[in-house]
Each structure stands twice: as C-alpha cells, then as structure tokens.
N, C-alpha and C. Protein backbone atom coordinates (compact mmCIF):
# COMPACT_ATOMS: atom_id res chain seq x y z
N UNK A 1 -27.97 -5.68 19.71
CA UNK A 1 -26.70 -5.70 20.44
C UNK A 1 -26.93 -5.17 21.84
N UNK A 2 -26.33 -5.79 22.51
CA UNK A 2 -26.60 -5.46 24.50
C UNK A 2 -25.49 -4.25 24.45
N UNK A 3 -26.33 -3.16 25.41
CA UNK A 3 -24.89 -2.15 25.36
C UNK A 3 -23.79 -2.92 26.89
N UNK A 4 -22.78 -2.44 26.89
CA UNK A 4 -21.91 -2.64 27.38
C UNK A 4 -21.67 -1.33 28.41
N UNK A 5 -21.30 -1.92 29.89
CA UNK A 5 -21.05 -0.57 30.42
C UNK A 5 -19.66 -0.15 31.18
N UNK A 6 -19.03 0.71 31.18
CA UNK A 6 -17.11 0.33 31.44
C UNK A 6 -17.37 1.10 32.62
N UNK A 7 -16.67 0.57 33.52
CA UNK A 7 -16.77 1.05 34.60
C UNK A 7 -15.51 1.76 35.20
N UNK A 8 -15.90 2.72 36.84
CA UNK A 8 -14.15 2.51 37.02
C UNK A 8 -13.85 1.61 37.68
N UNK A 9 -14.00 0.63 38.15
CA UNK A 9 -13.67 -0.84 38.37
C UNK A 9 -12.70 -1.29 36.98
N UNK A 10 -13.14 -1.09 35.96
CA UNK A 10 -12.90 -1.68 34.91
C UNK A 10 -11.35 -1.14 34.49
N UNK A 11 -11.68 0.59 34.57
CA UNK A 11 -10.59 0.95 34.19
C UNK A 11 -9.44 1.08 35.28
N UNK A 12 -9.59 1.15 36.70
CA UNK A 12 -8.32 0.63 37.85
C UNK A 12 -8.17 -0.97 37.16
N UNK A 13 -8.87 -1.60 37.37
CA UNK A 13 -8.10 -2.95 36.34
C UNK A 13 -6.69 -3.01 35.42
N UNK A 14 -7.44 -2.31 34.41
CA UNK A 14 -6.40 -2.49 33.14
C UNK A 14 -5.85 -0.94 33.64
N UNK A 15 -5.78 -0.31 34.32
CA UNK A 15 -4.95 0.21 35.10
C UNK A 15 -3.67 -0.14 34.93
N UNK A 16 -4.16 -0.94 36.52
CA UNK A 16 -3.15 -1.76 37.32
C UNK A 16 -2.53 -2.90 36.15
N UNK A 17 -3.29 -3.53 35.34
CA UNK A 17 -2.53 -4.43 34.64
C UNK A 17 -1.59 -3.93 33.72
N UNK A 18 -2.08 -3.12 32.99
CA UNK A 18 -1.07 -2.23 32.06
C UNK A 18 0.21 -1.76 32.18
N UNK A 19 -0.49 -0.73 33.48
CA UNK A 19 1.34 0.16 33.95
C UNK A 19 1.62 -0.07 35.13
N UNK A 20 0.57 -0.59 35.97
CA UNK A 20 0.52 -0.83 37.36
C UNK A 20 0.31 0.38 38.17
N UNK A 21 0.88 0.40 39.39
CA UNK A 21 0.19 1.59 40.32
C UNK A 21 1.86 2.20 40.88
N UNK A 22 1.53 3.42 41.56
CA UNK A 22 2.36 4.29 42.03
C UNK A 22 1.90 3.65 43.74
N UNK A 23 3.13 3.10 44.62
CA UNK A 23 2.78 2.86 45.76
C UNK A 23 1.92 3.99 46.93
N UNK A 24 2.62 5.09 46.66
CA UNK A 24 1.32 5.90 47.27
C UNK A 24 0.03 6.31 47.16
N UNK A 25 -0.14 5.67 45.37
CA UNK A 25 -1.40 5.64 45.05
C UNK A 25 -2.60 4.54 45.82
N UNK A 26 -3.72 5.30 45.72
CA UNK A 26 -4.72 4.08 46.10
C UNK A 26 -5.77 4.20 45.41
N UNK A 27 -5.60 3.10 44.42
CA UNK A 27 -6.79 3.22 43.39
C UNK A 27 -8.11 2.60 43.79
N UNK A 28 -8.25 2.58 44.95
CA UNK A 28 -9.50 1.57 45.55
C UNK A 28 -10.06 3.49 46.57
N UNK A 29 -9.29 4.25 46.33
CA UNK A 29 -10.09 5.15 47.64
C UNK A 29 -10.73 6.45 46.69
N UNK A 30 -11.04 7.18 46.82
CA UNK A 30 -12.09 8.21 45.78
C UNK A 30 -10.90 8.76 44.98
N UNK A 31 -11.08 8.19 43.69
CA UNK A 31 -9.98 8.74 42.98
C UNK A 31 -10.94 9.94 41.48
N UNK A 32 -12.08 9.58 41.58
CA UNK A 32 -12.95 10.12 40.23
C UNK A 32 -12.25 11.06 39.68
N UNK A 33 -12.23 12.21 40.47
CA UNK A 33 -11.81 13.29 40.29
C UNK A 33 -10.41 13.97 40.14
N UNK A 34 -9.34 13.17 40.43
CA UNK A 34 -8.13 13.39 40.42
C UNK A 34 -7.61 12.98 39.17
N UNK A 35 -6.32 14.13 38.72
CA UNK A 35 -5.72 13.80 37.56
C UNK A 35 -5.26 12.71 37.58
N UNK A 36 -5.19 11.72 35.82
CA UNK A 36 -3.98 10.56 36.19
C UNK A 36 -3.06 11.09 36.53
N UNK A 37 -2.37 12.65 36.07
CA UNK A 37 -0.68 12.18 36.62
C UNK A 37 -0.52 12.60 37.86
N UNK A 38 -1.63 13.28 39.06
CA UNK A 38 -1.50 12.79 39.79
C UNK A 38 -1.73 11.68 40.64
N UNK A 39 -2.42 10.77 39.83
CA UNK A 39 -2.00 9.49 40.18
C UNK A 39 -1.11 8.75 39.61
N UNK A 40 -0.20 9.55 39.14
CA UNK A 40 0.83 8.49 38.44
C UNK A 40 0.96 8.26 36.66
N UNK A 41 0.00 8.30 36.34
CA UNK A 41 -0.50 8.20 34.52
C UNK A 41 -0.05 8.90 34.21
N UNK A 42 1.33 8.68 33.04
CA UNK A 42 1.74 9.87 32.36
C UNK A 42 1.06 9.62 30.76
N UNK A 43 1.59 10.24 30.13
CA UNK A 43 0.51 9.72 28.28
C UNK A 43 0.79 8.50 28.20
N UNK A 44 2.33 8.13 27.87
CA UNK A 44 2.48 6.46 27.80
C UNK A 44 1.38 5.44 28.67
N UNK A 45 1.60 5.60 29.26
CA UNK A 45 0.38 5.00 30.42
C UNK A 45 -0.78 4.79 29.97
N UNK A 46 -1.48 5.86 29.36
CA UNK A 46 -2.83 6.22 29.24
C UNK A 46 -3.43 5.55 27.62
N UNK A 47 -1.92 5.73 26.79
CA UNK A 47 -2.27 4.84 25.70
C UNK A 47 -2.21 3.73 25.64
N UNK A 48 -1.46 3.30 26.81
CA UNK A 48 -1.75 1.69 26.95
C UNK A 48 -2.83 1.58 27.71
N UNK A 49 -3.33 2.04 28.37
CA UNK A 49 -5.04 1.90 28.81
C UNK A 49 -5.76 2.05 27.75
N UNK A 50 -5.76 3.11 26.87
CA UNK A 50 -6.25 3.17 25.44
C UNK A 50 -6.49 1.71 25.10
N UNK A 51 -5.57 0.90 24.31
CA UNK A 51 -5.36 -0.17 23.59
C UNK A 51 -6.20 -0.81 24.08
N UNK A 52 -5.75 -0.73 25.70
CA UNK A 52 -6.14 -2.70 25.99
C UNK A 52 -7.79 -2.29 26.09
N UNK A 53 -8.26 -0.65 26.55
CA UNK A 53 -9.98 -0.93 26.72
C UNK A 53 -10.54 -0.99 25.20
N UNK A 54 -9.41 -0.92 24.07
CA UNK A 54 -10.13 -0.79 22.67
C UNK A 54 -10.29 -2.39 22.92
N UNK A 55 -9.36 -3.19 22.85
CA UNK A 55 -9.73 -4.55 22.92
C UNK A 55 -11.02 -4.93 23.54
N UNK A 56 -10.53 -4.70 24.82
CA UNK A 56 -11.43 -5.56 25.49
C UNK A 56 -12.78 -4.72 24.98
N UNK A 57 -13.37 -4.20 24.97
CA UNK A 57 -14.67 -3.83 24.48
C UNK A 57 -14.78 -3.02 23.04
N UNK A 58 -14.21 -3.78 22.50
CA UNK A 58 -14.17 -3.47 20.64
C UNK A 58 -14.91 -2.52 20.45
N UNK A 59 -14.10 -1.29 21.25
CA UNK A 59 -14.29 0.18 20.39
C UNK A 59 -12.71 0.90 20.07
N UNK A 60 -13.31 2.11 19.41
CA UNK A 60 -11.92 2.72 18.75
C UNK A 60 -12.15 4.36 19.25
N UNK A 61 -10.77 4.05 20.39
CA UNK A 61 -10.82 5.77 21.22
C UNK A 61 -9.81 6.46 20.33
N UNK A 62 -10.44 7.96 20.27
CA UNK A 62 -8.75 8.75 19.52
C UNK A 62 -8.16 9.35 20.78
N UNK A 63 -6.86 9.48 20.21
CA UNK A 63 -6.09 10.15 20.83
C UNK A 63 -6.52 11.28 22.37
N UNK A 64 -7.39 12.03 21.55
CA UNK A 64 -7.91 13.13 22.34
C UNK A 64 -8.98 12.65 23.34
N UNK A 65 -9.19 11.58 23.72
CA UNK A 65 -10.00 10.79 24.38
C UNK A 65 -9.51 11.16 25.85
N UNK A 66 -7.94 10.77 25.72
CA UNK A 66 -6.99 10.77 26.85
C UNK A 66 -6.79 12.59 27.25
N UNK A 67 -6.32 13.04 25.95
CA UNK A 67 -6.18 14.46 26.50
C UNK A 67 -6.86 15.10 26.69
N UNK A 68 -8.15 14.90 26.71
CA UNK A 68 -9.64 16.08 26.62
C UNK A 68 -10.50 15.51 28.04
N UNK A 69 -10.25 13.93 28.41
CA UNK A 69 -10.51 13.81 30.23
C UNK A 69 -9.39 13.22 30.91
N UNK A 70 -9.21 14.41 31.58
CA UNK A 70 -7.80 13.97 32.66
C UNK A 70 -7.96 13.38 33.71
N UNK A 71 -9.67 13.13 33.65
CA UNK A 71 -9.58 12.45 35.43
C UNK A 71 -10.82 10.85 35.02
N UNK A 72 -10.62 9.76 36.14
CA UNK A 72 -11.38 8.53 35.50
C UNK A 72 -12.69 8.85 34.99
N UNK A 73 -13.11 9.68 36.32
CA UNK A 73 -14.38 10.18 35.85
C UNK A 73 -15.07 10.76 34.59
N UNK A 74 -14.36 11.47 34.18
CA UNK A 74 -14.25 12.06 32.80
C UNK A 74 -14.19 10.88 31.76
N UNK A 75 -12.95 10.09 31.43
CA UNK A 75 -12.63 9.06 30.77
C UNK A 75 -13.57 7.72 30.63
N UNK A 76 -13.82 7.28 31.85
CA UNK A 76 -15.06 6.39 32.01
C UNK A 76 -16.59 7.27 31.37
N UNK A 77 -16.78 8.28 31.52
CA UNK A 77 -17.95 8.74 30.95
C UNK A 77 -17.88 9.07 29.22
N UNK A 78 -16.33 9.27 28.91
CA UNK A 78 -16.16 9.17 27.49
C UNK A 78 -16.21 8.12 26.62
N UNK A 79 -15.69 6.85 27.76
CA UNK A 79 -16.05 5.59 27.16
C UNK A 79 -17.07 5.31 26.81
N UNK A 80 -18.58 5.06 28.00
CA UNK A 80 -19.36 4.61 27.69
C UNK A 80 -20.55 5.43 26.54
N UNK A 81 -19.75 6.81 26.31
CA UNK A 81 -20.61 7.49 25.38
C UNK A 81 -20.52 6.45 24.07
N UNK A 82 -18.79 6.53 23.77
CA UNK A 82 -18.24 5.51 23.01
C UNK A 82 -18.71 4.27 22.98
N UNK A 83 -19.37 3.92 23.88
CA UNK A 83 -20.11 2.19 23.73
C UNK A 83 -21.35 2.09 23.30
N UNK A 84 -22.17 3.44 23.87
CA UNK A 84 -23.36 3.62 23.26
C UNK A 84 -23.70 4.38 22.05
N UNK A 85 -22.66 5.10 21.54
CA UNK A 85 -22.77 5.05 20.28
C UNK A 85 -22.38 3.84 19.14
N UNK A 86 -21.83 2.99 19.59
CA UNK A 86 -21.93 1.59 18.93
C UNK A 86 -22.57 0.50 19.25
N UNK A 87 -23.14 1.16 20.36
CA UNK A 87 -25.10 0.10 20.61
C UNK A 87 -26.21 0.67 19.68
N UNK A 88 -26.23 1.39 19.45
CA UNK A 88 -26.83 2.61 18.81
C UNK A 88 -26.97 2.13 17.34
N UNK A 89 -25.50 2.27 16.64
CA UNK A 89 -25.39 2.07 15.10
C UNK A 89 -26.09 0.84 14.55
C-alpha cells in the first residue's frame, strides 16, 4: 500500500468546502500555528472536517483528534501519523 500524505493544502480545502472561511480569515497566509477558533473553527466545524478527511483518505479520526490539536499544524501532523499507521498495518 502507497502511504498517503495530507497536507495543509488539503486540509484549507475541505476547510473551505465544509464550513467555508471567516472573511477576515486568510487561509492562504501562515496560519500553522494559529487556533481554529481563531480562525473561525468552532467544534461543529472541525467535525465536519473530521468526516469529510475520514472519507477522503479512508481513515478513522476520534474525537480527541480535534481536541488534543488546536492548530493545522498539529492536526495535519495527527493525520498523517494516522495514515502511516495504516500504511504500516
């Protein structure tokens, strides 16, 4: 199996497609480090980012995925742990 790698490209995507953006937000300028809700992501938000990255790259995040990294940076690095432990298996 090829591992898969999620990017934050990937996740401003289904971002923006999910809940969309806060107009003063700019998800294109150094966001790594900043909380979602201050960019706007409240939980609702974040579990619909949940869903759609379980889809699109057929893994299964819990809950605490969202509450344990508050910033992309964090989240994107939780993912792809999550991808490579199912390159792995």
């Amino acid at each position: 199996m090829s591992e898969q790698e999620f990017t934050l490209q990937d996740l401003t995507r289904i971002l923006l497609d999910g809940a969309g953006a806060d107009e003063s937000v700019d998800l294109d300028g150094n966001i790594l480090d900043t909380d979602f809700e201050v960019l706007g992501y409240e939980s609702l938000a974040l579990l619909e980012t949940g869903g759609r990255i379980e889809r699109e790259f057929g893994i299964e995040l819990d809950d605490e995925v969202f509450t344990d990294n508050t910033t992309p940076r964090a989240l994107v690095a939780a993912v792809n742990a999550q991808l490579a432990r199912l390159a792995s298996a």
